[in-house]
Protein backbone atom coordinates (compact mmCIF):
# COMPACT_ATOMS: atom_id res chain seq x y z
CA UNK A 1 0.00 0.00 0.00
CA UNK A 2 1.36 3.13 -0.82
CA UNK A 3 2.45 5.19 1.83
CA UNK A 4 2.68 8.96 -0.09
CA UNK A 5 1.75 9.85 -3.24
CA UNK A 6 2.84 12.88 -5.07
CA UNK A 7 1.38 14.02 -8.71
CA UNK A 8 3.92 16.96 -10.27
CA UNK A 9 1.07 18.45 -12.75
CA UNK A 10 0.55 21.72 -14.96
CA UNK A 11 -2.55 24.24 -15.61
CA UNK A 12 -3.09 22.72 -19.17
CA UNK A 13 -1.92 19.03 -18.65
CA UNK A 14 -4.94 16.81 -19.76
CA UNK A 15 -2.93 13.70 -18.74
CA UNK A 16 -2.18 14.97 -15.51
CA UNK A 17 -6.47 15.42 -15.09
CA UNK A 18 -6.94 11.92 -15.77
CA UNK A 19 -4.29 10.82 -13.11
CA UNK A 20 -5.80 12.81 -10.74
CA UNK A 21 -9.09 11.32 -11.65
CA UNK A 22 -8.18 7.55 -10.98
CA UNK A 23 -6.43 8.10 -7.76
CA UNK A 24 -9.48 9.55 -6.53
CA UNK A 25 -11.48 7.34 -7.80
CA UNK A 26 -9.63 4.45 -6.37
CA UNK A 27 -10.10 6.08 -3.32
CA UNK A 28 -6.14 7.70 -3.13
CA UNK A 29 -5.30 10.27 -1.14
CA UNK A 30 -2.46 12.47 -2.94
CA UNK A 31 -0.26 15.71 -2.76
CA UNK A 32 -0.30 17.83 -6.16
CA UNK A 33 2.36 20.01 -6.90
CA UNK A 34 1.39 22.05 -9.91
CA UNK A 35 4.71 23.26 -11.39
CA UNK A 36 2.97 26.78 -13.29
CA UNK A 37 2.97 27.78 -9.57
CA UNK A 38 5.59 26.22 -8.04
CA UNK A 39 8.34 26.31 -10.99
CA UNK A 40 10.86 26.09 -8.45
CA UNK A 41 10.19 22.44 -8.31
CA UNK A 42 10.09 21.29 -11.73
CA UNK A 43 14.06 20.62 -11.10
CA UNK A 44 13.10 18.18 -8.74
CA UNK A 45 10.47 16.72 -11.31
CA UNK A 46 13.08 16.44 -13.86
CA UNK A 47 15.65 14.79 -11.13
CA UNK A 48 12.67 12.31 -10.30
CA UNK A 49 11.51 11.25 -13.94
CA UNK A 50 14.22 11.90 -16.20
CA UNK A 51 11.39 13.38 -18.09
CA UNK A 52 10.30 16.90 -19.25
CA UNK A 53 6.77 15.90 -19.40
CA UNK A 54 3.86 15.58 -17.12
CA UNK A 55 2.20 14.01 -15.00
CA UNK A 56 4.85 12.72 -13.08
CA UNK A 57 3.14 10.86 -10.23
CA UNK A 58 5.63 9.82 -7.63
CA UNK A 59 4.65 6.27 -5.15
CA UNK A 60 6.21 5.90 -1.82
CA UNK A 61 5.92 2.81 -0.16
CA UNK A 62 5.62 1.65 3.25
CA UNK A 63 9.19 0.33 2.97
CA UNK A 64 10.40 3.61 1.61
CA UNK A 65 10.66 2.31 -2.19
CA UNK A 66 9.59 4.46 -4.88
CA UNK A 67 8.17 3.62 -8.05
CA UNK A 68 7.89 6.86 -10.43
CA UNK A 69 5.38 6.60 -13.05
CA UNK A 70 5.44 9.56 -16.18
CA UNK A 71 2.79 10.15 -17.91
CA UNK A 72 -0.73 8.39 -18.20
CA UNK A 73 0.39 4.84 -17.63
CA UNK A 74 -2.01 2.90 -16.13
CA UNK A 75 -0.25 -0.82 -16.86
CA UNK A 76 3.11 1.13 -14.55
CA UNK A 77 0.68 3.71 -12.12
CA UNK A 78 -1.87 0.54 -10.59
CA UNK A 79 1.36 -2.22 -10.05
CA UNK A 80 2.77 1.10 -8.26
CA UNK A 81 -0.58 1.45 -6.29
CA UNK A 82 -0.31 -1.92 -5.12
């Protein structure tokens, strides 16, 4: 069970609404940091991913493991959930 969740998002990011969609759905609590107004952290996103893109949802384990997850990618975001 995951023990934090964090979704790195933008103001125009469909993906990132559809993320945000299923974790609610699936009854997830999660932090959003929306990088249009807190670009101060998109260096952290970038360090996290590897990627320039969003969502970058971010799955912290009970154990302290971390699966990151870009994008909408539901066959990598529900193993991660798990």
């Amino acid at each position: 069970m995951a023990k934090k969740i964090t979704v790195y998002t933008t103001n125009t990011c469909a993906y990132c609404v559809m993320v945000k969609k299923y974790l609610t759905n699936k009854g997830h609590r999660y932090e959003e940091v929306n990088l249009d107004t807190n670009p101060e952290r998109q260096q952290e996103a970038l360090e996290l991913s590897g990627a320039l893109t969003v969502p970058v949802t971010v799955v912290t384990k009970e154990d302290d493991s971390r699966a990151v997850v870009v994008g909408w990618n539901l066959p990598q975001l529900a193993p991660a959930l798990a």
